[in-house]
Protein backbone atom coordinates (compact mmCIF):
# COMPACT_ATOMS: atom_id res chain seq x y z
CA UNK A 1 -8.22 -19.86 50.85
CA UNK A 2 -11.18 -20.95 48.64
CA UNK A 3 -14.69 -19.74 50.27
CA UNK A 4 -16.54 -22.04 49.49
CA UNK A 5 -14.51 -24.42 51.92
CA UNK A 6 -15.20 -22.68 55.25
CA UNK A 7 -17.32 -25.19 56.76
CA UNK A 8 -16.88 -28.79 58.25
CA UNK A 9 -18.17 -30.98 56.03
CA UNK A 10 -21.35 -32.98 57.43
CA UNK A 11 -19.15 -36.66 57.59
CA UNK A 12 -16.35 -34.42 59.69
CA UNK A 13 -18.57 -32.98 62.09
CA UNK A 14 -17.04 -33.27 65.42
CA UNK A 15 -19.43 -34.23 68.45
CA UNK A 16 -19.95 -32.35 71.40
CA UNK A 17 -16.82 -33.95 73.41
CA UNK A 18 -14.31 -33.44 70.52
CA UNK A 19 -15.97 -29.53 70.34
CA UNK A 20 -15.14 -29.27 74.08
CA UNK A 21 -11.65 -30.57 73.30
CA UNK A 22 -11.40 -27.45 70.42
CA UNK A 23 -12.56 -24.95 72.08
CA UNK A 24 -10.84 -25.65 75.99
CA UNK A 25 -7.48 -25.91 73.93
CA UNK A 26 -7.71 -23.00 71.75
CA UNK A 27 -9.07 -20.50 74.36
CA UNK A 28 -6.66 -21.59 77.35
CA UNK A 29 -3.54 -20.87 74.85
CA UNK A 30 -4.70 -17.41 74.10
CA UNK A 31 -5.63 -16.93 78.33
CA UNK A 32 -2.01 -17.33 78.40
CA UNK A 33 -1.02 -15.56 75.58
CA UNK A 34 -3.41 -12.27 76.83
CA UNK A 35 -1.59 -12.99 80.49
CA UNK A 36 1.62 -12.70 79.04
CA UNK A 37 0.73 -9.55 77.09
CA UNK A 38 -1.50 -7.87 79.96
CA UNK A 39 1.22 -8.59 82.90
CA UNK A 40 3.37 -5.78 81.20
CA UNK A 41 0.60 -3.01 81.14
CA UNK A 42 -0.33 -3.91 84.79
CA UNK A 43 3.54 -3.69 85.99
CA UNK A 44 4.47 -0.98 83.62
CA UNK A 45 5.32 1.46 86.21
CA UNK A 46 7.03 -0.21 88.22
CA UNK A 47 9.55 -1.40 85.02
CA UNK A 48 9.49 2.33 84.72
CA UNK A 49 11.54 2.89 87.81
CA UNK A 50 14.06 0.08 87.25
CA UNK A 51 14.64 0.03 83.42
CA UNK A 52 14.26 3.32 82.34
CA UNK A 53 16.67 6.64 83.34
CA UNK A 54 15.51 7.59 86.65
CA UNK A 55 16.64 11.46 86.34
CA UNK A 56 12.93 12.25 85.24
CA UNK A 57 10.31 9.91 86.87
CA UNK A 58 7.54 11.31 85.05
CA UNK A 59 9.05 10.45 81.23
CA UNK A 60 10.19 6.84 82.67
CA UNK A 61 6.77 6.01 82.83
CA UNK A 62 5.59 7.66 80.14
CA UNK A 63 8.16 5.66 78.06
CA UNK A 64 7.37 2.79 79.28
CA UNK A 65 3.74 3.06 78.71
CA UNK A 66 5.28 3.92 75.13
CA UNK A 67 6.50 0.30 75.46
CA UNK A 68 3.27 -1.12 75.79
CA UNK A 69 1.82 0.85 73.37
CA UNK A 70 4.35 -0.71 70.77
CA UNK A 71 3.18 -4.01 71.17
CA UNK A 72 -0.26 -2.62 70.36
CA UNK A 73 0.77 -0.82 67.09
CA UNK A 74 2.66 -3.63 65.39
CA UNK A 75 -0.34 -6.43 66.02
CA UNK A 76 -2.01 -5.87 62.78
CA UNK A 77 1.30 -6.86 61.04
CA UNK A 78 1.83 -10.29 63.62
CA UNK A 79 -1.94 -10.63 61.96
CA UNK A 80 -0.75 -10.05 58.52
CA UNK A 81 2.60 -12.35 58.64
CA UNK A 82 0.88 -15.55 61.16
CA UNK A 83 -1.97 -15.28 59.11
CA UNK A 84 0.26 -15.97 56.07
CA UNK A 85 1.92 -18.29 57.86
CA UNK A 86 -0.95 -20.09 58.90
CA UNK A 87 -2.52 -20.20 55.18
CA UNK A 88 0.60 -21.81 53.75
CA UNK A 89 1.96 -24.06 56.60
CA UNK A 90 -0.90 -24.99 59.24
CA UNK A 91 -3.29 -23.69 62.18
CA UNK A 92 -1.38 -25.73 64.28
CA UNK A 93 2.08 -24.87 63.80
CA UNK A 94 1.09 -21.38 63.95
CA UNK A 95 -0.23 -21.44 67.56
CA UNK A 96 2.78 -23.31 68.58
CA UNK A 97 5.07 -20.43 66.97
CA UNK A 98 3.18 -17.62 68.61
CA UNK A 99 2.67 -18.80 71.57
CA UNK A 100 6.78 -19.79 72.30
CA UNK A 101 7.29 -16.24 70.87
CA UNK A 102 5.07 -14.62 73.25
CA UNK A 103 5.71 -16.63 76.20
CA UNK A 104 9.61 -16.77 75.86
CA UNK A 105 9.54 -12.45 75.76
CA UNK A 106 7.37 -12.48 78.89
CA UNK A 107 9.83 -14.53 80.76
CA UNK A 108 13.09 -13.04 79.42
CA UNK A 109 11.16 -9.58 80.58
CA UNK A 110 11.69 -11.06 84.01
CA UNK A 111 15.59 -11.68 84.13
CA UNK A 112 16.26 -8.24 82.09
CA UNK A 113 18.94 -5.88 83.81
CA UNK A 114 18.41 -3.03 85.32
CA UNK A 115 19.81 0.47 83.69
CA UNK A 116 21.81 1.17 86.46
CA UNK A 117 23.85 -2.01 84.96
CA UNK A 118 23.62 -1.78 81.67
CA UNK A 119 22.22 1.78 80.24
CA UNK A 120 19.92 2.26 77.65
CA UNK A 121 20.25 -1.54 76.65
CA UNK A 122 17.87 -1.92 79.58
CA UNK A 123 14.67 -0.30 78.03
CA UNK A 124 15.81 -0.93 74.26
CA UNK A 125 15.15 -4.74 74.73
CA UNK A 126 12.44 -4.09 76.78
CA UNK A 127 11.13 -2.59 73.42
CA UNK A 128 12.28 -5.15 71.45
CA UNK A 129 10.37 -7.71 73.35
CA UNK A 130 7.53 -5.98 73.55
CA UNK A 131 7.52 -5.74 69.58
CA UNK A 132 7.88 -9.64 69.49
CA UNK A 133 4.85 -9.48 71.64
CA UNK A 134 2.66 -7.65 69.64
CA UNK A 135 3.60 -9.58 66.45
CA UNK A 136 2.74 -12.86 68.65
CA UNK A 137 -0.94 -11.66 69.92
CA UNK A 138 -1.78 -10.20 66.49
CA UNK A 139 -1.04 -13.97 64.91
CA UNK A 140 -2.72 -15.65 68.57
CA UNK A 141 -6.03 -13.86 68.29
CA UNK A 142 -7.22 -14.27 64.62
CA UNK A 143 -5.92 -17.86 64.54
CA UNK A 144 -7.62 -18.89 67.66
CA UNK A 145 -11.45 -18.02 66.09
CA UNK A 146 -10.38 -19.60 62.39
CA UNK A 147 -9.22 -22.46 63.83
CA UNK A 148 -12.11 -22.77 66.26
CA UNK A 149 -14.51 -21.90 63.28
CA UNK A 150 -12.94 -24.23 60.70
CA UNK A 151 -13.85 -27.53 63.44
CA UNK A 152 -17.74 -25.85 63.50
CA UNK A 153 -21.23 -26.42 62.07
CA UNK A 154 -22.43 -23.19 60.55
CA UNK A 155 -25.05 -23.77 63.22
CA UNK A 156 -22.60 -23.23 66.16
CA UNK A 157 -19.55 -21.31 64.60
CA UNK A 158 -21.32 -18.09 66.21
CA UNK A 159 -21.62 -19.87 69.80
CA UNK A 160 -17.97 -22.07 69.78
CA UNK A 161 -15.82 -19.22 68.87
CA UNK A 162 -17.71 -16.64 71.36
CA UNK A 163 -15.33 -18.60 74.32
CA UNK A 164 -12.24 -16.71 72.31
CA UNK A 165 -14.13 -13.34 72.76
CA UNK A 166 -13.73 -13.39 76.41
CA UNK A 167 -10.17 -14.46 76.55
CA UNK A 168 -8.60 -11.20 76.70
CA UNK A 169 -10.93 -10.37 79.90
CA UNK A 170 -10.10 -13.71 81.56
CA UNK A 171 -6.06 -12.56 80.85
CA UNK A 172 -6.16 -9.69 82.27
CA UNK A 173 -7.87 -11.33 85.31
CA UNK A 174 -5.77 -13.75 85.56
CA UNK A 175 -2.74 -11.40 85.26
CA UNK A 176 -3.91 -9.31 88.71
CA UNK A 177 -4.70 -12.16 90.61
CA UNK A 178 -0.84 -13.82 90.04
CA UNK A 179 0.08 -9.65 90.99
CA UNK A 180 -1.97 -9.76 94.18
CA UNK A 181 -0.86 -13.00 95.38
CA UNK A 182 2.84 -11.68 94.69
CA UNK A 183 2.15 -9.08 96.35
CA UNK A 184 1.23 -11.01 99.69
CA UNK A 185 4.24 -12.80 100.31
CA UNK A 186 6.48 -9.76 100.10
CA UNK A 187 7.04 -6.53 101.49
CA UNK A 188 5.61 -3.17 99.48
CA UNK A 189 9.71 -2.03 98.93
CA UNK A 190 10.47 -5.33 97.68
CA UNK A 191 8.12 -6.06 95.48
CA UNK A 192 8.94 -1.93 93.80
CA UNK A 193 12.25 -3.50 93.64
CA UNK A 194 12.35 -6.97 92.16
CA UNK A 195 8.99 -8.70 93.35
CA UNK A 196 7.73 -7.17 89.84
CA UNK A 197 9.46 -9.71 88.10
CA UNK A 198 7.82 -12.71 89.57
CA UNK A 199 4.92 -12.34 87.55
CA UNK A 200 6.91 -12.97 84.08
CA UNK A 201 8.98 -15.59 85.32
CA UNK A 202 6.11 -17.59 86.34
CA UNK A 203 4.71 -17.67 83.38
CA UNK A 204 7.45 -20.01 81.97
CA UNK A 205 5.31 -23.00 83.83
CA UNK A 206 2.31 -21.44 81.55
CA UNK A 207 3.94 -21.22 78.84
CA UNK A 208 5.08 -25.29 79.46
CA UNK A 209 1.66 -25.83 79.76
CA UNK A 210 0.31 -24.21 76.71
CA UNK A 211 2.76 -25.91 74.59
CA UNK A 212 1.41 -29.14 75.86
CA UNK A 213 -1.92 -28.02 75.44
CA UNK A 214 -1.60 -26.76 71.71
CA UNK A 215 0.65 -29.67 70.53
CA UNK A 216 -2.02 -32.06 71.15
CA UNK A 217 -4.16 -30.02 68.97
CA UNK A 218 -5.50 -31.58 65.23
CA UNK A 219 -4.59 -29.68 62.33
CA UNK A 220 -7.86 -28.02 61.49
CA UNK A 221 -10.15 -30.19 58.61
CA UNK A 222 -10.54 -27.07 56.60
CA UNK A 223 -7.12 -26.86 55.88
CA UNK A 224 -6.22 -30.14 55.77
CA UNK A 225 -8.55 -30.67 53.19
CA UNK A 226 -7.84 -27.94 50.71
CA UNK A 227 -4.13 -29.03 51.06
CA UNK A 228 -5.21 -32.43 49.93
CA UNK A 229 -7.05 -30.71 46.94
CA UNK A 230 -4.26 -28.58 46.08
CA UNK A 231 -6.38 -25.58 46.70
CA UNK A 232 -4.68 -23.49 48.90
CA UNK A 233 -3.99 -20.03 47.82
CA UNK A 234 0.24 -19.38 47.30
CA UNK A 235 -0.54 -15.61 47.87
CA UNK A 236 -3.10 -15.41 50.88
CA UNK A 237 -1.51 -11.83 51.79
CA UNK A 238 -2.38 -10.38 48.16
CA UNK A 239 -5.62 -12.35 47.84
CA UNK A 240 -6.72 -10.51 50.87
CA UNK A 241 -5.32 -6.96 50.57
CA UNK A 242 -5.22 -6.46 46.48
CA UNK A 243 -8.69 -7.46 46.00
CA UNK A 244 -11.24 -4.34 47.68
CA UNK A 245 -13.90 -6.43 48.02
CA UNK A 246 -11.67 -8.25 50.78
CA UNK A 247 -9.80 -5.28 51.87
CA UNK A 248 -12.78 -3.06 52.55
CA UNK A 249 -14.06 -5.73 54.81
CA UNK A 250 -10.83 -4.96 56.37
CA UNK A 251 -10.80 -1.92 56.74
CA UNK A 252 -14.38 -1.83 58.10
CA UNK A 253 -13.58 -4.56 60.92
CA UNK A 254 -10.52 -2.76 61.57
CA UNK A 255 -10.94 1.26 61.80
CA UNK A 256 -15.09 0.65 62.09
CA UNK A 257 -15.10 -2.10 64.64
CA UNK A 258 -12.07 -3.11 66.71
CA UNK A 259 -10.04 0.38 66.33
CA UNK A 260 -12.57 2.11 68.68
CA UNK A 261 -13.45 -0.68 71.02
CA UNK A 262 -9.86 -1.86 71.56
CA UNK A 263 -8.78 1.83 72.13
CA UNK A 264 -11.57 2.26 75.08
CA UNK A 265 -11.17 -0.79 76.59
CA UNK A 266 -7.38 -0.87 76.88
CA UNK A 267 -7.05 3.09 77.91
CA UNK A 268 -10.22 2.33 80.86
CA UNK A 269 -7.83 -0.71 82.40
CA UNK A 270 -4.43 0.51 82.21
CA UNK A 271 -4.85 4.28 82.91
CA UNK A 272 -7.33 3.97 85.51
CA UNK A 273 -4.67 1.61 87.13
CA UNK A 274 -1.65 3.58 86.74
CA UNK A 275 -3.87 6.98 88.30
CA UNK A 276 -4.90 4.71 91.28
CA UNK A 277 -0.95 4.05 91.56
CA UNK A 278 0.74 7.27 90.65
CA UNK A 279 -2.01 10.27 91.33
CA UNK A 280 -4.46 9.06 93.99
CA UNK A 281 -1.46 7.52 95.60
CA UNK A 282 -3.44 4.21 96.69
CA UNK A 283 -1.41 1.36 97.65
CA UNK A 284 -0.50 -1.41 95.43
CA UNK A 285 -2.97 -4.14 97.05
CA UNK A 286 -5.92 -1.93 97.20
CA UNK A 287 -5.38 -0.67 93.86
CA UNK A 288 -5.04 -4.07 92.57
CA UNK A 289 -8.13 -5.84 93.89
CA UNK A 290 -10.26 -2.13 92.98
CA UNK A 291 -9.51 -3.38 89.84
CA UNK A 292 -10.38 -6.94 89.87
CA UNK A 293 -13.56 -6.51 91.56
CA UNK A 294 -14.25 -3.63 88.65
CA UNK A 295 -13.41 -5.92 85.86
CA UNK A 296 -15.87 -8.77 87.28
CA UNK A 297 -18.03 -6.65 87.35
CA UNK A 298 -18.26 -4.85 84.31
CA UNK A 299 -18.08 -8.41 82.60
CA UNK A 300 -21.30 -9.63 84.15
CA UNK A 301 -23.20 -5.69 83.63
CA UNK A 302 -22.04 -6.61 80.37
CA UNK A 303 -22.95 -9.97 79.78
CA UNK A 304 -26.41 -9.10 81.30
CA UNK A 305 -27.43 -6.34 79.42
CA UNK A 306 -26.43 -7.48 75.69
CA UNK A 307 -26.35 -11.48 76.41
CA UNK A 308 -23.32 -13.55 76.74
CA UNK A 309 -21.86 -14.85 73.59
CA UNK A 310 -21.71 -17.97 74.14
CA UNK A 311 -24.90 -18.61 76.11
CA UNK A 312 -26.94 -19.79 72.55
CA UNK A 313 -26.64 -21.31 69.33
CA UNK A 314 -26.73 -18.26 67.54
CA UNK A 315 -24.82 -18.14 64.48
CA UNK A 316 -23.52 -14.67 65.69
């Protein structure tokens, strides 16, 4: 895509109601899309018990944790292929692709059967949804902010697209509150049992939501503008990664950036919630709520101490 086309042009600015409309619809489909791919590390051990071999209870849930690190590894390739995707066909019809790839896996995670019925076939499509996954988040994220950015005035790109930055928080949130209130309408041994798959399934009425949501969406005026010139770029994957002048930009926002931060941030949630579980034997409610009121909480130290993205019209 041509560079010099990355703004709105001043007759297509959008006013402040139409920038609402943007921004709610792009950052509620990726809440659902980081739901959907934060239920699984938050219910990972108990998947370990039911879909994995149970001869060795301590390698079930390290391969299942293997599982969710799977859908981590393959996002930079969902980034790569959407992104292409979403160069040559549309913003639009990218977000609807992604997010009916990621939902559907979540829910079909839900109705898989157990090993004792069906063997290894159990945990191998557990890995082969959680590889759909990974390639739907890695095209979800990215697209959200371009598509956000390509509707906004240099002057508030920095402030509209800071709403997608806390989406993955507001997930995982959202994620152990629909646990906890599972939880409380079922018996401990129950929920170990089956209850875990309530989570996923309800996520189909997200997932009908989001579709709603995103299909009401405008194809962004950046794109639709440059298709009208005939100025789209036919190899957007080369452009980017042949060129080192894009590519180093890459691979500093990638290994210098994200790598790092993404790494922390994912290992401080997940582990800390599987120890509570599986060392310090808490129960599941406690354990669950510990780490609700920790995640509030580290969002507003957070937002307090370096200043919340989206608070001014920073170009950021």
């Amino acid at each position: 895509m041509d560079a010099r086309a990355t703004a709105v042009p001043a007759d297509q600015n959008l006013t402040r109601s139409e920038e609402r409309q943007v921004v709610l619809a792009s950052t509620l489909g990726t809440v659902f899309e980081w739901y959907d791919f934060f239920i699984y590390g938050s219910l990972a051990v108990f998947m370990s018990s039911v879909l994995f071999p149970p001869d060795n209870p301590t390698a079930a849930v390290l391969a299942s944790l293997g599982a969710l690190a799977a859908g981590f590894v393959i996002r930079p390739i969902g980034a790569v292929v959407f992104g292409r995707i979403g160069d040559l066909v549309g913003r639009k019809y990218t977000f609807l692709i992604t997010i009916v790839m990621m939902g559907g896996g979540t829910a079909l995670i839900g109705f898989l059967p157990t090993y004792a019925s069906v063997g290894h076939a159990a945990w191998i499509s557990l890995v082969m949804l959680r590889l759909i996954q990974g390639l739907a988040v890695g095209g979800e994220y990215g697209g959200a902010v371009i598509y956000v950015a390509e509707h906004s005035r240099p002057d508030r790109r920095g402030l509209l697209t800071g709403w997608i930055q806390i989406t993955s928080s507001v997930g995982l949130a959202l994620s152990i509150a629909v646990i906890i209130g599972t939880q409380s309408v079922m018996s401990e041994a129950d929920f170990k049992a089956w209850g875990w798959r309530a989570p996923f399934i309800i996520s189909i009425a997200m997932l009908a939501f989001s579709i709603y949501v995103r299909a009401k969406l405008h194809e962004s005026p950046v794109f639709t503008r440059l298709k009208a010139e005939r100025r789209l770029s036919r190899s957007p994957v080369r452009d980017t990664f042949a060129r080192w002048s894009s590519l180093r930009l890459v691979l500093i926002g990638l290994f210098g950036v994200t790598a790092g931060m993404g790494s922390t941030y994912f290992t401080g949630q997940f582990y800390v919630m599987i120890f509570m579980q599986q060392i310090a034997r808490i129960d599941l409610q406690t354990s669950y709520t510990l780490m609700a009121i920790g995640l509030v909480r580290v969002r507003r130290l957070s937002f307090s101490s370096v200043g919340c993205p989206i608070g001014s019209d920073a170009n950021g």
